[in-house]
PDB file of N, CA and C in Angstrom:
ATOM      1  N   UNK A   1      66.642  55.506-101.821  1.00  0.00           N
ATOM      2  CA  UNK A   1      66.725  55.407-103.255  1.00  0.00           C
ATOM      3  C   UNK A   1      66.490  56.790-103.858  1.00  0.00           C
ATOM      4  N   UNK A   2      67.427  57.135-104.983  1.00  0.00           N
ATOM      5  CA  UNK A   2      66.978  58.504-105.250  1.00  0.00           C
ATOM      6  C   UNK A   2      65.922  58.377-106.463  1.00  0.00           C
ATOM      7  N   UNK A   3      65.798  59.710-106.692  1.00  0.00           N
ATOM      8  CA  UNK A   3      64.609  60.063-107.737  1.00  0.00           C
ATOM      9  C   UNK A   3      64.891  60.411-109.026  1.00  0.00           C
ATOM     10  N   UNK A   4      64.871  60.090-109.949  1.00  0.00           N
ATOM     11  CA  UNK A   4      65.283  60.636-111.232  1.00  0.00           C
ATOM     12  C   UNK A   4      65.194  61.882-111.197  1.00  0.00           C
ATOM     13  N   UNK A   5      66.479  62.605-111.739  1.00  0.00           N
ATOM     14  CA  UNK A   5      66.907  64.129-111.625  1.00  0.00           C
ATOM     15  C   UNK A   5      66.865  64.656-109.984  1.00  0.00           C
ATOM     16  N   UNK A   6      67.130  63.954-109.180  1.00  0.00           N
ATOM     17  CA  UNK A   6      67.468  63.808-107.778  1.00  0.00           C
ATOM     18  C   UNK A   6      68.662  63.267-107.045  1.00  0.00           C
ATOM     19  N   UNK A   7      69.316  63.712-106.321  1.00  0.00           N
ATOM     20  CA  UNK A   7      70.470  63.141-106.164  1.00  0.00           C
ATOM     21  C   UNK A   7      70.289  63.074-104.438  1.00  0.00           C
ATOM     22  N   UNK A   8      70.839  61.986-103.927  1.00  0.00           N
ATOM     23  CA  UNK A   8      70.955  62.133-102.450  1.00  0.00           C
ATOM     24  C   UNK A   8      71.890  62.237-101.738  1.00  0.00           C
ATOM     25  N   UNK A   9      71.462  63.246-100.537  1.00  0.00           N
ATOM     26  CA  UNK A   9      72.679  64.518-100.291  1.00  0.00           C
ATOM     27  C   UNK A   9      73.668  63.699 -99.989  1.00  0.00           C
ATOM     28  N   UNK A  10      74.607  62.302 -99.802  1.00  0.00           N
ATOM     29  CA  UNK A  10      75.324  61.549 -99.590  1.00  0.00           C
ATOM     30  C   UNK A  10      76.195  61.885-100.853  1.00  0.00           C
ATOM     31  N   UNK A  11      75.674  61.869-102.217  1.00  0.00           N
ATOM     32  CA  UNK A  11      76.138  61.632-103.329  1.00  0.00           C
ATOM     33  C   UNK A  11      76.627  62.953-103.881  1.00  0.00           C
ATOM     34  N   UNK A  12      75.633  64.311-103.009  1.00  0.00           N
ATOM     35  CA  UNK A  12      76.148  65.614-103.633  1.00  0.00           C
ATOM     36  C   UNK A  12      77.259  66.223-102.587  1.00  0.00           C
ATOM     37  N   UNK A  13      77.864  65.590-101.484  1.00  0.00           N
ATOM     38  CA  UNK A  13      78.722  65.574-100.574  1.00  0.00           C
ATOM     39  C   UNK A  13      79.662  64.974-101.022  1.00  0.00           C
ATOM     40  N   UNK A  14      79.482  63.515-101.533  1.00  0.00           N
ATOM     41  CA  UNK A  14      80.654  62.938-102.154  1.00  0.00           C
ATOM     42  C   UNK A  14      81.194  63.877-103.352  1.00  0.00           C
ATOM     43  N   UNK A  15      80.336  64.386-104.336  1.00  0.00           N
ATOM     44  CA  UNK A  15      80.923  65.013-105.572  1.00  0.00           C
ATOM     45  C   UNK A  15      81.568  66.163-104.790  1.00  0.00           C
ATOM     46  N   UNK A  16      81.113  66.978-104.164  1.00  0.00           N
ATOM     47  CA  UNK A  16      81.816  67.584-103.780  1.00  0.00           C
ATOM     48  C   UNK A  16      82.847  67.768-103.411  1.00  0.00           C
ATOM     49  N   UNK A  17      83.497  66.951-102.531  1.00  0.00           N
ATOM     50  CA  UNK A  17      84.568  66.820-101.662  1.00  0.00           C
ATOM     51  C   UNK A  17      85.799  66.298-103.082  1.00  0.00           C
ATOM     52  N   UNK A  18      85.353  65.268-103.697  1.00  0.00           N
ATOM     53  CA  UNK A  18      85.432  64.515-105.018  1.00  0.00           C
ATOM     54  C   UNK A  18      86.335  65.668-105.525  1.00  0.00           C
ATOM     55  N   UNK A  19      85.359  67.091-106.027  1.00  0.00           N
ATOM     56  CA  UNK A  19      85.940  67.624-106.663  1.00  0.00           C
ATOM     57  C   UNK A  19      86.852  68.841-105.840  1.00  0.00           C
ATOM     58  N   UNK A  20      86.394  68.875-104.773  1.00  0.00           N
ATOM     59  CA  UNK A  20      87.443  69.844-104.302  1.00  0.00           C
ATOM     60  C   UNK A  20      89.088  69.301-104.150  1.00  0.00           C
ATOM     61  N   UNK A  21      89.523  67.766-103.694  1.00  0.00           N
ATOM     62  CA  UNK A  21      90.492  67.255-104.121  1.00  0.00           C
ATOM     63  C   UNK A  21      91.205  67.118-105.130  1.00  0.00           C
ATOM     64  N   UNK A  22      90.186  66.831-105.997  1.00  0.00           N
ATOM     65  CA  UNK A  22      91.020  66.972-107.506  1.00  0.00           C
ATOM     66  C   UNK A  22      91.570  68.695-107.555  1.00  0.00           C
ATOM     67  N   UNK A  23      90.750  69.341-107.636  1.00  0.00           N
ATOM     68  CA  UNK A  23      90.749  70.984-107.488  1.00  0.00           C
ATOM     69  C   UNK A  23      92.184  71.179-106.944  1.00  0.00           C
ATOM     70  N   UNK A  24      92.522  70.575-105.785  1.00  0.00           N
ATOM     71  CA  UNK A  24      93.763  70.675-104.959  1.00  0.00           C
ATOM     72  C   UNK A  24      94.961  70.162-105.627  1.00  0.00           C
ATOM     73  N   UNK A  25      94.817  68.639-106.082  1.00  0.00           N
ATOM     74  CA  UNK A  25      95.545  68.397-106.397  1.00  0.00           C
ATOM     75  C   UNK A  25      96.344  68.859-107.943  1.00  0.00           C
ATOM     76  N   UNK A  26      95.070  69.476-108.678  1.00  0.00           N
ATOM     77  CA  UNK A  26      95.685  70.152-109.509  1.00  0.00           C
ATOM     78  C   UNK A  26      96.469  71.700-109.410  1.00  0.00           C
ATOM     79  N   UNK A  27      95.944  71.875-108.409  1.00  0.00           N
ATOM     80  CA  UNK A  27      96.468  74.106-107.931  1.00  0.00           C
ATOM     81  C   UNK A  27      97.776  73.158-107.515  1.00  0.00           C
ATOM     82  N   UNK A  28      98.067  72.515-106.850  1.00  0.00           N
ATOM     83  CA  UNK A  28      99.295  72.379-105.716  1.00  0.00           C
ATOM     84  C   UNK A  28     100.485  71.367-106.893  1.00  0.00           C
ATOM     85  N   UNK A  29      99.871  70.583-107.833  1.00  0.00           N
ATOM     86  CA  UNK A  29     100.666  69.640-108.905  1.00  0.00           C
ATOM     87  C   UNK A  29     101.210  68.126-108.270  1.00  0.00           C
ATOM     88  N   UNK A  30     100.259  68.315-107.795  1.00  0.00           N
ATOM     89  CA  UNK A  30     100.539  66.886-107.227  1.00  0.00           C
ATOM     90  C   UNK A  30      99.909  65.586-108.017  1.00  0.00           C
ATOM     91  N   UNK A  31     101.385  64.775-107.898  1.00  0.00           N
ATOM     92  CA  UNK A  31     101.291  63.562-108.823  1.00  0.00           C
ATOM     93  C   UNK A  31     100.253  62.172-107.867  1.00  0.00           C
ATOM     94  N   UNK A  32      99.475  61.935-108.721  1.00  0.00           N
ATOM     95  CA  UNK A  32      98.899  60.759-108.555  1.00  0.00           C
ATOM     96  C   UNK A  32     100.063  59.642-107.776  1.00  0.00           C
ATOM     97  N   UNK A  33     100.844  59.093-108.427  1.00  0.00           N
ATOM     98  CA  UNK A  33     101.911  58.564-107.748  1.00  0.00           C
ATOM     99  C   UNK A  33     102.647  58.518-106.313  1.00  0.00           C
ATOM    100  N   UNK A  34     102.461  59.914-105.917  1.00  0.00           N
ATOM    101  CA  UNK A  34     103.003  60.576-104.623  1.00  0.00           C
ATOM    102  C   UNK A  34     101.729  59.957-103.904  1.00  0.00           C
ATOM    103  N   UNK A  35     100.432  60.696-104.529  1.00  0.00           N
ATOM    104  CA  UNK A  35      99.742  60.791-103.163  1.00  0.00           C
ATOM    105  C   UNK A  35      99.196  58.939-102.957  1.00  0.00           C
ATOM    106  N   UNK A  36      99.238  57.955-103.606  1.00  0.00           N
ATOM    107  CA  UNK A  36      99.082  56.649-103.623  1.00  0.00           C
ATOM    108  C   UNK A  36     100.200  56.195-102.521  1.00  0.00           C
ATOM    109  N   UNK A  37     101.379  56.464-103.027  1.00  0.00           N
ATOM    110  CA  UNK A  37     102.449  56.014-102.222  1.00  0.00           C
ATOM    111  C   UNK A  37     102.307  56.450-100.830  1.00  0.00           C
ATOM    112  N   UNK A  38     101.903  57.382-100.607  1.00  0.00           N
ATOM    113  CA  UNK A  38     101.765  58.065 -98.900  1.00  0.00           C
ATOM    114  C   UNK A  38     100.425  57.698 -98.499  1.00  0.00           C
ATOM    115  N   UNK A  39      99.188  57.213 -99.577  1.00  0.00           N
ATOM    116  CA  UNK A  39      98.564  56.719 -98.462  1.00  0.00           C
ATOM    117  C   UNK A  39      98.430  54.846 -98.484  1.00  0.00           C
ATOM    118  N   UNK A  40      99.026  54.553 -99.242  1.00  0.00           N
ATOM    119  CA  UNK A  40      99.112  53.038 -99.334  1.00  0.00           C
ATOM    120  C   UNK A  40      97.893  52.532-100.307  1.00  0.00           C
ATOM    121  N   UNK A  41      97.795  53.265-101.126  1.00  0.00           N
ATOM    122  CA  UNK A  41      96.371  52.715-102.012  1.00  0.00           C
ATOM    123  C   UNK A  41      96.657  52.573-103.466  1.00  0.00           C
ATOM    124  N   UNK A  42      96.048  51.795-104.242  1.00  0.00           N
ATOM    125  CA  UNK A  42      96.261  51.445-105.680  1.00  0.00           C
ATOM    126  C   UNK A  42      95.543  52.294-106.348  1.00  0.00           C
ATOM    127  N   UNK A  43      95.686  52.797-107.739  1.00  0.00           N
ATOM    128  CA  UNK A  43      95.715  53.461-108.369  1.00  0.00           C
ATOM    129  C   UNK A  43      93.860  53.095-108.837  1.00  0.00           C
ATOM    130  N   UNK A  44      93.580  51.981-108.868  1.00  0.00           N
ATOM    131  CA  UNK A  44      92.177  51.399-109.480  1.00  0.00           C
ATOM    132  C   UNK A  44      91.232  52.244-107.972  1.00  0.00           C
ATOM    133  N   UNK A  45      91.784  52.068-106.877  1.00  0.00           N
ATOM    134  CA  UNK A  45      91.058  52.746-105.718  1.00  0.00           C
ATOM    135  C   UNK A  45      91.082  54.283-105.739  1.00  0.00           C
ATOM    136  N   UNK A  46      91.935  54.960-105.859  1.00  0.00           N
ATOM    137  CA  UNK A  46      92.394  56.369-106.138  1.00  0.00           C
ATOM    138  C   UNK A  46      91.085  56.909-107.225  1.00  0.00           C
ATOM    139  N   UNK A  47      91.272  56.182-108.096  1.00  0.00           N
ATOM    140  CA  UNK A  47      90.352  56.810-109.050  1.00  0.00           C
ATOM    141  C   UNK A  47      88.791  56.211-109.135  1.00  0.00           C
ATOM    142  N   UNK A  48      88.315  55.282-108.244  1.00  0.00           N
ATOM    143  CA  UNK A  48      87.005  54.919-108.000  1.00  0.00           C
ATOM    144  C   UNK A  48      86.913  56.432-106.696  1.00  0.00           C
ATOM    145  N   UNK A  49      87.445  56.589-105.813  1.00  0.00           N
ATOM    146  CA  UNK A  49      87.155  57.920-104.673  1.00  0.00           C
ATOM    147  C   UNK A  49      87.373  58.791-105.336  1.00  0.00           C
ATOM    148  N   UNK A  50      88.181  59.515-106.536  1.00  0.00           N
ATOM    149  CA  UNK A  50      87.991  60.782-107.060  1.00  0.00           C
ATOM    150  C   UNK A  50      87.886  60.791-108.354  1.00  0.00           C
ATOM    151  N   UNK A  51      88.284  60.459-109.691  1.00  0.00           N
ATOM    152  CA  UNK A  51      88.544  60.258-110.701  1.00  0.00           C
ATOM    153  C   UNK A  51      87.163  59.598-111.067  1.00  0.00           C
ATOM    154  N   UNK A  52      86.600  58.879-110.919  1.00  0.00           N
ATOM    155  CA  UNK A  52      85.542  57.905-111.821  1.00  0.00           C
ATOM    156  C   UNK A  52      84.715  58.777-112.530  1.00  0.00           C
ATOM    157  N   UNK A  53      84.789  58.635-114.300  1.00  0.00           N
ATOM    158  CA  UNK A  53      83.801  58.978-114.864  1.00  0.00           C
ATOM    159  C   UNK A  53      82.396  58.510-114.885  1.00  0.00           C
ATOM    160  N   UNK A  54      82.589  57.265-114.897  1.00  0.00           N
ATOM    161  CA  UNK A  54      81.158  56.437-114.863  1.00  0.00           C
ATOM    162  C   UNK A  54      80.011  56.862-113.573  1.00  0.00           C
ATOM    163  N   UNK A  55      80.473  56.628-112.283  1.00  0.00           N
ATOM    164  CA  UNK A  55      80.141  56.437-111.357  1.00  0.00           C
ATOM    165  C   UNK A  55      80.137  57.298-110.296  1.00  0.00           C
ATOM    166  N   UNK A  56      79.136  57.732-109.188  1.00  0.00           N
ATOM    167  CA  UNK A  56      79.920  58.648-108.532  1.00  0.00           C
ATOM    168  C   UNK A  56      81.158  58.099-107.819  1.00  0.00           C
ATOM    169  N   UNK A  57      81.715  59.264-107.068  1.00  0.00           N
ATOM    170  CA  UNK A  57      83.081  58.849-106.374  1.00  0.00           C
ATOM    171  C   UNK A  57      82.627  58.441-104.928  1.00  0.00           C
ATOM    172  N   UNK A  58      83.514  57.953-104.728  1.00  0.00           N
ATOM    173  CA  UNK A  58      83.069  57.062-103.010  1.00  0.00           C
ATOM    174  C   UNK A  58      84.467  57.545-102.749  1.00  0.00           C
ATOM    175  N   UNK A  59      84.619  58.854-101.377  1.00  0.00           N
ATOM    176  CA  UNK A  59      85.706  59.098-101.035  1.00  0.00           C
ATOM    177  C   UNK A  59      85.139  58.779 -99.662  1.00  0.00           C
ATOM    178  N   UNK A  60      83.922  58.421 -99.582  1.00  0.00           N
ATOM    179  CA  UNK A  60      83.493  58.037 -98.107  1.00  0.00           C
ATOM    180  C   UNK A  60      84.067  56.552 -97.648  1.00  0.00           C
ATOM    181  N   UNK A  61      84.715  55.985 -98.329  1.00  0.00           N
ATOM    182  CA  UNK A  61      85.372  54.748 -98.323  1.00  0.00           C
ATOM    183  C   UNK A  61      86.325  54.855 -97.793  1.00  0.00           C
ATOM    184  N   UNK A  62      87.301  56.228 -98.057  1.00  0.00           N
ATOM    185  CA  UNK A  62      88.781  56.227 -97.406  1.00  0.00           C
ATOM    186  C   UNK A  62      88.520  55.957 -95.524  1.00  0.00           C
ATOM    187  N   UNK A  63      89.894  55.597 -95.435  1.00  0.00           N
ATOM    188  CA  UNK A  63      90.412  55.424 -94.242  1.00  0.00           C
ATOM    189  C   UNK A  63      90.452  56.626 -93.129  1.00  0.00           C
ATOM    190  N   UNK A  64      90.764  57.131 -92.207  1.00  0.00           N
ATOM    191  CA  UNK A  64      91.372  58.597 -91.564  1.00  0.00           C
ATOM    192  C   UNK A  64      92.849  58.657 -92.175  1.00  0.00           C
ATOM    193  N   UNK A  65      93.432  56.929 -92.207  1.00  0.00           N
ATOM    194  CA  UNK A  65      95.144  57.562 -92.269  1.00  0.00           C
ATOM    195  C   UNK A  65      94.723  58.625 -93.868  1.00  0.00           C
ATOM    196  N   UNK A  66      94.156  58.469 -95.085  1.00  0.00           N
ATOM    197  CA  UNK A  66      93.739  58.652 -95.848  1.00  0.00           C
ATOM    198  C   UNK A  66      93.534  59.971 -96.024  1.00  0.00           C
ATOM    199  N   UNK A  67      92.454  60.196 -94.871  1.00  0.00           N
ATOM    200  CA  UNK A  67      92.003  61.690 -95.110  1.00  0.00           C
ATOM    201  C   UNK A  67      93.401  62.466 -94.613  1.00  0.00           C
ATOM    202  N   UNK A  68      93.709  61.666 -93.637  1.00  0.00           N
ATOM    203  CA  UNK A  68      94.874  62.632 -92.800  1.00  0.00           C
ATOM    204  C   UNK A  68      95.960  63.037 -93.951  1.00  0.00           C
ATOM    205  N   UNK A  69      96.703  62.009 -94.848  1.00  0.00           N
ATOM    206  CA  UNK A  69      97.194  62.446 -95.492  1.00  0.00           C
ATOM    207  C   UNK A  69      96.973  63.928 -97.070  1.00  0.00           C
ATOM    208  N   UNK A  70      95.561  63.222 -97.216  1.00  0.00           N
ATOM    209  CA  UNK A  70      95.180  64.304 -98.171  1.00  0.00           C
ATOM    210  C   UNK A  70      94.916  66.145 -97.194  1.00  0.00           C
ATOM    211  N   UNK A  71      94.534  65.945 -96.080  1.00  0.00           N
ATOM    212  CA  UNK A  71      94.651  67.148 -95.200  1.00  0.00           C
ATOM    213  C   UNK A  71      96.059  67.604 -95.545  1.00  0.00           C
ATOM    214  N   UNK A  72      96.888  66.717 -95.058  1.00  0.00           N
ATOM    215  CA  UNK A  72      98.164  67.356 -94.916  1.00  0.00           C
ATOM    216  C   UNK A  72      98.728  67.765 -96.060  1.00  0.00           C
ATOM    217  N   UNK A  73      98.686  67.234 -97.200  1.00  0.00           N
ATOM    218  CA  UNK A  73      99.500  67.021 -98.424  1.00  0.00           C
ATOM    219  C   UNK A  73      98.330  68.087 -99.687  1.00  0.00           C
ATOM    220  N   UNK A  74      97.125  68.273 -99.562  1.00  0.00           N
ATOM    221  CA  UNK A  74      96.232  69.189-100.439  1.00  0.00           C
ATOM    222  C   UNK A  74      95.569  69.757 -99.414  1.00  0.00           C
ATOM    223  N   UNK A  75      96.189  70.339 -98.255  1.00  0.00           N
ATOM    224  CA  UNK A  75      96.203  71.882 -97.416  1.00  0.00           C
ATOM    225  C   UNK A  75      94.581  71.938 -97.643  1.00  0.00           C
ATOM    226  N   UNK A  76      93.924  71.130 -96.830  1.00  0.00           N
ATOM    227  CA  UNK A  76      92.402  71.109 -96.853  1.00  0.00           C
ATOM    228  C   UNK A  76      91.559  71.972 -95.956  1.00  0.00           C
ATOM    229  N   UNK A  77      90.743  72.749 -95.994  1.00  0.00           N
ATOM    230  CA  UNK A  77      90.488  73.642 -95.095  1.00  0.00           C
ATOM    231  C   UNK A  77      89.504  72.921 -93.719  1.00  0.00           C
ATOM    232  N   UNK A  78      89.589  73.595 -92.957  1.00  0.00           N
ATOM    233  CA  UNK A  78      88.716  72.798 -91.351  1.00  0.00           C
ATOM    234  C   UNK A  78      86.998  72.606 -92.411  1.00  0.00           C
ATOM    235  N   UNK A  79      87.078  73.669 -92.949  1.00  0.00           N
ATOM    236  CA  UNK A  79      85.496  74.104 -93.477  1.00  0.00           C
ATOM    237  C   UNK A  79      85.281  72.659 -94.217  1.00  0.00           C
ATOM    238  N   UNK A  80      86.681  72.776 -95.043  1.00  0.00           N
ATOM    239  CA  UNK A  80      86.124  71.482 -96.438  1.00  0.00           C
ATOM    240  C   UNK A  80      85.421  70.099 -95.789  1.00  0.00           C
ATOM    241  N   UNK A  81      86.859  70.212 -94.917  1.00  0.00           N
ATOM    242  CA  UNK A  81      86.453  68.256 -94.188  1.00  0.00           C
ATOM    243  C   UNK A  81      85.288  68.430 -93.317  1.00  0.00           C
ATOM    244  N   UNK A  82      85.086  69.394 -92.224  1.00  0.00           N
ATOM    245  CA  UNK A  82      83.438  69.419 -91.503  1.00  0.00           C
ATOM    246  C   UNK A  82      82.656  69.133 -92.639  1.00  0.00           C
ATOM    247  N   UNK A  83      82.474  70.143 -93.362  1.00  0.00           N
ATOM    248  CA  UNK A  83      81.182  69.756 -94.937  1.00  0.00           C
ATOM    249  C   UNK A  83      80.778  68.457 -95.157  1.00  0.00           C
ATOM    250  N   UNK A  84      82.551  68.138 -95.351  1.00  0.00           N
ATOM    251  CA  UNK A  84      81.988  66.027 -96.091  1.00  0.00           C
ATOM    252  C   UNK A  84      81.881  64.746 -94.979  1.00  0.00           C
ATOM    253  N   UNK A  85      82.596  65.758 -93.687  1.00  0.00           N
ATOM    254  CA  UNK A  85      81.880  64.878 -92.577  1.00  0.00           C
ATOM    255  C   UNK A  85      80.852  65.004 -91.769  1.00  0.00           C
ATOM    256  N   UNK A  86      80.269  65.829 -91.620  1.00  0.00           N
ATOM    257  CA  UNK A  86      79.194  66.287 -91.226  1.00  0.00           C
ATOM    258  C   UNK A  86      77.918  66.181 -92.085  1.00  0.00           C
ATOM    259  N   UNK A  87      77.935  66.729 -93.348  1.00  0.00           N
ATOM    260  CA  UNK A  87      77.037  66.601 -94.431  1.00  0.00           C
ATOM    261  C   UNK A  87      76.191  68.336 -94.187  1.00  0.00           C
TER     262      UNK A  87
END
């Protein structure tokens, strides 16, 4: 359980990664649309793993086919994905 004005390192891994995708997907212009269609996911899921204002993002939810595609398609570095899998 975290601590008020505490975050647990699960959650500052998720933002992270969170935002380095978005980060990508905006440098490279990639449409929301595309990357749903290539990995088989709905748009309400897409934006609970990166997009959610409310909440943190849960990209720890995706699949591998998932990650594999965002590797391939927002040119992810070895560094980025060790970080959010490793912690």
């Amino acid at each position: 359980m975290a601590t008020r004005g505490f975050e647990l390192e699960d959650t500052k891994r998720n933002k992270a990664f969170a935002l380095r995708v978005r980060n990508r997907i905006d440098e490279y212009g990639v449409s929301r649309d595309k990357i749903m269609k290539l990995t088989g996911i709905k748009h309400a899921t897409l934006s609970r793993r990166f997009f959610s204002k409310t909440a943190p993002p849960e990209p720890d939810m995706m699949t591998v086919k998932e990650l594999r595609v965002y590797c391939k398609l927002l040119k992810l570095s070895d560094e980025d994905i060790l970080h959010f899998v490793r912690g």
